[in-house]
N, C-alpha and C. Protein backbone atom coordinates (compact mmCIF):
# COMPACT_ATOMS: atom_id res chain seq x y z
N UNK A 1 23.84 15.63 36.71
CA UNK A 1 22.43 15.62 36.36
C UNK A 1 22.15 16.65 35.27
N UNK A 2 21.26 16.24 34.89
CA UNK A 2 20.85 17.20 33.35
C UNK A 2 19.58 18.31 33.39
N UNK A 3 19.74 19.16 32.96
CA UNK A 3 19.08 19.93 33.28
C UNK A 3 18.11 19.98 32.80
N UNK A 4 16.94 21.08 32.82
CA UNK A 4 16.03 21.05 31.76
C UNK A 4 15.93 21.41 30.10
N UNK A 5 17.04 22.19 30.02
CA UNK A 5 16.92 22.79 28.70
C UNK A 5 17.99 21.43 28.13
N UNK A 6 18.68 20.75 28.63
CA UNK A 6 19.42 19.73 28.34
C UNK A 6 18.50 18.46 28.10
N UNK A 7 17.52 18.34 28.84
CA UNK A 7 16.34 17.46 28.26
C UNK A 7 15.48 17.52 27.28
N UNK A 8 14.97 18.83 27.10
CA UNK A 8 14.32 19.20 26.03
C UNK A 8 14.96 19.62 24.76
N UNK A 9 16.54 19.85 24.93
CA UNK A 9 17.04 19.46 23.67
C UNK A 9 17.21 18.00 23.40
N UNK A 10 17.53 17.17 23.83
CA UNK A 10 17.63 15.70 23.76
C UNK A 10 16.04 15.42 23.53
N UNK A 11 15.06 16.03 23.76
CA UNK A 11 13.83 15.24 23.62
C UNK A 11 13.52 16.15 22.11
N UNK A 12 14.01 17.10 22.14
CA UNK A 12 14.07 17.55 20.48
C UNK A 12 14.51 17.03 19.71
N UNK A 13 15.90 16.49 19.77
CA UNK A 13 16.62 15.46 18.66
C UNK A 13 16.32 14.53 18.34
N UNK A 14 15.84 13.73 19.72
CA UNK A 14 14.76 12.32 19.45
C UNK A 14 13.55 12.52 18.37
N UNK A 15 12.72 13.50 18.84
CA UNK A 15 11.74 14.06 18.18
C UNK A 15 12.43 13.98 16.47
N UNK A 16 13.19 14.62 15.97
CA UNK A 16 13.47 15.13 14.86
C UNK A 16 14.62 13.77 13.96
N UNK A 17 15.01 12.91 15.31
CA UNK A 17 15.43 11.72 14.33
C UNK A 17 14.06 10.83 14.27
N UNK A 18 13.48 10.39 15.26
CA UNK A 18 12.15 9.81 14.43
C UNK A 18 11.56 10.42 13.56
N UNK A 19 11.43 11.58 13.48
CA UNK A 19 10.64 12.04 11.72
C UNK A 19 11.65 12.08 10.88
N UNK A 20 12.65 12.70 11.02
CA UNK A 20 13.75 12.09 9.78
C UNK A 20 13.54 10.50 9.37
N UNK A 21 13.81 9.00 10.53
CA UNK A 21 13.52 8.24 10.12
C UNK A 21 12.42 7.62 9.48
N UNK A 22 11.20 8.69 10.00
CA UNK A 22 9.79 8.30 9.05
C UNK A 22 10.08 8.41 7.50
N UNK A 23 10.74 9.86 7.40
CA UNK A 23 10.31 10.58 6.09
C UNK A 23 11.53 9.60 5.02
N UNK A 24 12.19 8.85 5.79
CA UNK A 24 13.46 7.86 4.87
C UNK A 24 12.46 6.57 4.43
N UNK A 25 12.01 6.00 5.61
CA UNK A 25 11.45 4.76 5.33
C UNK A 25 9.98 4.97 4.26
N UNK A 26 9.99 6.08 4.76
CA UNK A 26 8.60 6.00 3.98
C UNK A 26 8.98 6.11 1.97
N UNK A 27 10.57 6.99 1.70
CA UNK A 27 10.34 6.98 0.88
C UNK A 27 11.74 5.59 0.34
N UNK A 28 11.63 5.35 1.03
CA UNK A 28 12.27 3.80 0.64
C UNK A 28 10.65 2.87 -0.05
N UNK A 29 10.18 2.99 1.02
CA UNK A 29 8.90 1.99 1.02
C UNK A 29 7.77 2.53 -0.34
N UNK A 30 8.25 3.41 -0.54
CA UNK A 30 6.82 4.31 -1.44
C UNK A 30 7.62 3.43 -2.41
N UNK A 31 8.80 3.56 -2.97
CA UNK A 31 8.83 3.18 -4.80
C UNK A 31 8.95 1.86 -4.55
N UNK A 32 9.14 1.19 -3.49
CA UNK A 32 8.49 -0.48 -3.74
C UNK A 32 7.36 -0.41 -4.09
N UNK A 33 6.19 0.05 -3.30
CA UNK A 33 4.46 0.21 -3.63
C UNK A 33 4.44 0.17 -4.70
N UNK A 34 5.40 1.41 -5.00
CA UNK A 34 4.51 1.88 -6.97
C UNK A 34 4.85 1.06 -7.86
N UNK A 35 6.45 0.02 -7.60
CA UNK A 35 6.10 -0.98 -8.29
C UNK A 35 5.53 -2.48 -8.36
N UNK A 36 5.12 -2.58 -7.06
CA UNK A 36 4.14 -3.26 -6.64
C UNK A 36 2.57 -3.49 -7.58
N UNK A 37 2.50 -1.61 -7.25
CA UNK A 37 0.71 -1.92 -7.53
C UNK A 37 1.22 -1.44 -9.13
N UNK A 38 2.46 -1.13 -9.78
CA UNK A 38 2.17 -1.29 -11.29
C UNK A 38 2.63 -2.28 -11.77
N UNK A 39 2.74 -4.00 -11.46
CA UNK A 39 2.85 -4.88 -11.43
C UNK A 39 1.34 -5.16 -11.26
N UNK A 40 0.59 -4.84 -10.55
CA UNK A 40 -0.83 -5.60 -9.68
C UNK A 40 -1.95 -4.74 -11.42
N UNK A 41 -1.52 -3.53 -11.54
CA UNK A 41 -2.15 -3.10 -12.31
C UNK A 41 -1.93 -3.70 -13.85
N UNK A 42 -0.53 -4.20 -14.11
CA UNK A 42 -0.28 -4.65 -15.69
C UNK A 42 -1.48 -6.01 -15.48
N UNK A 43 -1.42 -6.89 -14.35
CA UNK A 43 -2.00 -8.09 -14.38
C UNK A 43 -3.36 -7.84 -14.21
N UNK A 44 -4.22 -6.90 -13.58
CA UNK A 44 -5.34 -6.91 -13.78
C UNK A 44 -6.11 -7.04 -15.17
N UNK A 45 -4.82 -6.08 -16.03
CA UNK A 45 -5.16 -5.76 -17.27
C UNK A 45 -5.39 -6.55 -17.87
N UNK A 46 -4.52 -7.81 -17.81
CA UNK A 46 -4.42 -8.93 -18.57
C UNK A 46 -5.39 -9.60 -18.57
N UNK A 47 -6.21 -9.69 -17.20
CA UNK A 47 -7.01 -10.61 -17.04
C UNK A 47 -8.47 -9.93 -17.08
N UNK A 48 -8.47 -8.54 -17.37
CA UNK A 48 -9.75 -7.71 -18.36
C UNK A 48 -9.77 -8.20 -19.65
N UNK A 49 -8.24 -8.19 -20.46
CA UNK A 49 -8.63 -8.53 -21.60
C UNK A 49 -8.85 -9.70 -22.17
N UNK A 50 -8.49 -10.41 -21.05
CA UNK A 50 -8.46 -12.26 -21.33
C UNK A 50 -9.89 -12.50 -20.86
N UNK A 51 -10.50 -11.71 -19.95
CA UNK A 51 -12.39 -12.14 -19.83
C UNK A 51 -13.12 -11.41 -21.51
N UNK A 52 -12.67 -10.24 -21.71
CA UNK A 52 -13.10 -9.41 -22.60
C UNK A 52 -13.38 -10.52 -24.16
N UNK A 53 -12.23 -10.85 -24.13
CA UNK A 53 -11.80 -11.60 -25.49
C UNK A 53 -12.93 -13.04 -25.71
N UNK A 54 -13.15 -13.26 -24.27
CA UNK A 54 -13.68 -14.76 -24.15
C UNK A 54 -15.09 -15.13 -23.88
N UNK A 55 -15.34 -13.98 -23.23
CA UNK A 55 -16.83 -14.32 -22.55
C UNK A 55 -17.84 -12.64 -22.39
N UNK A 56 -17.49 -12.38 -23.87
CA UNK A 56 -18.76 -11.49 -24.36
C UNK A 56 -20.12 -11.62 -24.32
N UNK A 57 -20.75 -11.24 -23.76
CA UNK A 57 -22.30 -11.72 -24.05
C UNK A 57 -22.80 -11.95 -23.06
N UNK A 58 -23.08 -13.00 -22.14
CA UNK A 58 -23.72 -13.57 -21.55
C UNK A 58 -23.71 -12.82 -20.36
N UNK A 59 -24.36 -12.05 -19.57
CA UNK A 59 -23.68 -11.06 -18.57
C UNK A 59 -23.69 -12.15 -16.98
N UNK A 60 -24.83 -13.00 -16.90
CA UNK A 60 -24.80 -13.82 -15.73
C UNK A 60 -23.30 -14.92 -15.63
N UNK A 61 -23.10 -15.26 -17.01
CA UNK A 61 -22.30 -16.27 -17.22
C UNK A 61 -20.75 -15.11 -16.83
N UNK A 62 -20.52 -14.19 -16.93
CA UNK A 62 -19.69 -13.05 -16.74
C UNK A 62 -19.57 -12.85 -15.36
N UNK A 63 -20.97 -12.71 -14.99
CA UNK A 63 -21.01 -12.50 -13.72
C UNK A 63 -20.21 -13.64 -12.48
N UNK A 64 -20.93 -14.71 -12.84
CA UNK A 64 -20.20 -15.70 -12.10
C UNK A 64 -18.96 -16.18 -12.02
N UNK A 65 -18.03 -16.45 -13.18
CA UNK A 65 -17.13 -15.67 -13.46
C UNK A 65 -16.47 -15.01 -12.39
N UNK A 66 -17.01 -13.76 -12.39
CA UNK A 66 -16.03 -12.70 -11.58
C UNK A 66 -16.48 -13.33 -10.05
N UNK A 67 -17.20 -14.04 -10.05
CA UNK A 67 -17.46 -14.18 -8.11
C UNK A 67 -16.71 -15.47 -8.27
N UNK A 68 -16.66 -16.23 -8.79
CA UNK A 68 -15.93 -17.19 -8.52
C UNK A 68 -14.23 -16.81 -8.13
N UNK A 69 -13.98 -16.21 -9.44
CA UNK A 69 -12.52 -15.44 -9.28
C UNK A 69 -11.89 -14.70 -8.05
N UNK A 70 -13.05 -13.78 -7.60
CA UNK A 70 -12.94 -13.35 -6.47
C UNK A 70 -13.10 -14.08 -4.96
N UNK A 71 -13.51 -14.80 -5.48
CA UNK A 71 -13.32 -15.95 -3.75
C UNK A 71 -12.90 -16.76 -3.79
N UNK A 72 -11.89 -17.03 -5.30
CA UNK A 72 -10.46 -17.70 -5.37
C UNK A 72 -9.37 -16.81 -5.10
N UNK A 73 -9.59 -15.76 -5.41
CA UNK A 73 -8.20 -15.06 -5.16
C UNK A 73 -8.28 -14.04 -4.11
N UNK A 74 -9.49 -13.51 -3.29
CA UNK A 74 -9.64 -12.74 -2.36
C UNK A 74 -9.32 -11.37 -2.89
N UNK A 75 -9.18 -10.87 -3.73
CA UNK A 75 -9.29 -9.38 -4.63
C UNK A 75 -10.68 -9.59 -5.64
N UNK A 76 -11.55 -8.47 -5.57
CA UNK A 76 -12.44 -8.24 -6.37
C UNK A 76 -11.87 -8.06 -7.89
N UNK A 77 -12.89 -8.80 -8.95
CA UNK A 77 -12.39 -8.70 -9.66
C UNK A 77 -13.60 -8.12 -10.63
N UNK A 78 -13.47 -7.75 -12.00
CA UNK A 78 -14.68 -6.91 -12.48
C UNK A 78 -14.27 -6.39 -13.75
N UNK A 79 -15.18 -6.08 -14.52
CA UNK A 79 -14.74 -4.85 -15.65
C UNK A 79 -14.03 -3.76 -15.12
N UNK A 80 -13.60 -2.93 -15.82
CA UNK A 80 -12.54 -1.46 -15.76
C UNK A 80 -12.08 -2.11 -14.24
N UNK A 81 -11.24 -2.90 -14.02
CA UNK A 81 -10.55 -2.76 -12.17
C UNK A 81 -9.30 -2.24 -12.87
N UNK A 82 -9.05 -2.05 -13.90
CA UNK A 82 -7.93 -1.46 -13.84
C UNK A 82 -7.71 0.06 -13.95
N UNK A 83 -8.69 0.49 -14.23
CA UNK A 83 -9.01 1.89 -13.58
C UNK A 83 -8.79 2.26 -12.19
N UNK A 84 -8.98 1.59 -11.46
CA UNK A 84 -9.03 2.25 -9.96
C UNK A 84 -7.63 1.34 -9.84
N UNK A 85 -6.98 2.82 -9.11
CA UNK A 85 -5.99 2.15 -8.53
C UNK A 85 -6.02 2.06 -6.89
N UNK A 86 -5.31 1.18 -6.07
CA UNK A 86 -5.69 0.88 -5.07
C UNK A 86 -5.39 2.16 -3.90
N UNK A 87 -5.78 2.38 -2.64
CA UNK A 87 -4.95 2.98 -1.89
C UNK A 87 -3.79 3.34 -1.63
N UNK A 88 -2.63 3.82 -1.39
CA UNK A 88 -1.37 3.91 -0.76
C UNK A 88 -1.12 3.39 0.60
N UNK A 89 -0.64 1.70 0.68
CA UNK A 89 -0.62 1.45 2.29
C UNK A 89 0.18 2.12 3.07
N UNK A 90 1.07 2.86 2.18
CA UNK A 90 2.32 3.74 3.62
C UNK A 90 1.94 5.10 2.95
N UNK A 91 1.73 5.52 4.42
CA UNK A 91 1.83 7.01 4.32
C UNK A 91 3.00 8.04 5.02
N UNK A 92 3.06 9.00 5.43
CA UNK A 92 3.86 9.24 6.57
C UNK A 92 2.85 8.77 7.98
N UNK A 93 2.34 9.07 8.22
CA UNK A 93 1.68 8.42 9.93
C UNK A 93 1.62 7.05 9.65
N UNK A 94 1.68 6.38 9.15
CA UNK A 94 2.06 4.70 9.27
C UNK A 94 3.58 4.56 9.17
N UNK A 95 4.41 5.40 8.14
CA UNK A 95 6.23 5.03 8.82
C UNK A 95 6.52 5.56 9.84
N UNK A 96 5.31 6.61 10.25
CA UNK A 96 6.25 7.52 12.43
C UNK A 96 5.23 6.23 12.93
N UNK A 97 4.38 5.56 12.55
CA UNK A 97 4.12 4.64 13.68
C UNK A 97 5.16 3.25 13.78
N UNK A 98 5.35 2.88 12.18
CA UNK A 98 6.02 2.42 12.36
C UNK A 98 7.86 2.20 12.87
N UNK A 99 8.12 3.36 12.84
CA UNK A 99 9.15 4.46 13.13
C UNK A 99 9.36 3.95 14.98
N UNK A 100 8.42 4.63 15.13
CA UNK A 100 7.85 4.71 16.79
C UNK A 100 8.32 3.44 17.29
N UNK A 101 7.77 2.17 17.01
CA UNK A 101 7.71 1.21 16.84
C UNK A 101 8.82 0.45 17.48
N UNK A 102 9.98 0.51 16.35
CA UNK A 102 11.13 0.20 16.66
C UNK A 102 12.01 0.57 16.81
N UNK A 103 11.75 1.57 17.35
CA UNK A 103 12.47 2.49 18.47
C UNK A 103 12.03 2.29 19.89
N UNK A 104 10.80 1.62 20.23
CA UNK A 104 10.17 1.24 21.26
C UNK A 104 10.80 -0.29 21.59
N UNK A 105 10.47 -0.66 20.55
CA UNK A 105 11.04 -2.27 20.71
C UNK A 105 12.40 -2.57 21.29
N UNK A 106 13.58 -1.59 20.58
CA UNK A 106 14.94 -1.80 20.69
C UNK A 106 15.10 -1.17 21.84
């Protein structure tokens, strides 16, 4: 039988390989994102300058436009969107949850 300080080292190592495995996945997962959303960002661009080029003027006719676009494609779409860049979906507390996870599962 195992003792206590024999448990709480084992519940330390556990501890310290799930955050090791967070802090891997997460940075596996981060430089997919960034080229993700700088992929998401070249194409926004495109399609600023392809409204820009085409449909100057009319701001309702612009307007509709962008609502149509947007409840075809379910992303807002607009002047400057390529300014804002989006959130970061992984952080570290989403890879220890996800971490957690499947380590729970298995």
């Amino acid at each position: 039988m195992m003792s206590k300080k024999q448990w709480l080292l084992v519940l330390c190592l556990f501890v310290i390989y799930l955050l090791l495995g967070a802090a891997i996945f997460l940075t596996i997962e981060m430089a997919e994102e960034e080229n993700r959303n700088a992929e998401d960002k070249a194409q926004r661009l495109r399609i600023e300058n392809l409204l820009r080029l085409h449909y100057e003027g009319d701001t309702q006719q612009v307007r509709d436009i962008f609502s149509n676009l947007t409840d075809y494609c379910g992303k807002p779409i607009n002047y400057n969107m390529s300014n804002t860049d989006p959130p970061p979906k992984w952080d570290y507390y989403h890879s220890l949850f996800f971490v957690i996870t499947v380590v729970m599962v298995i």
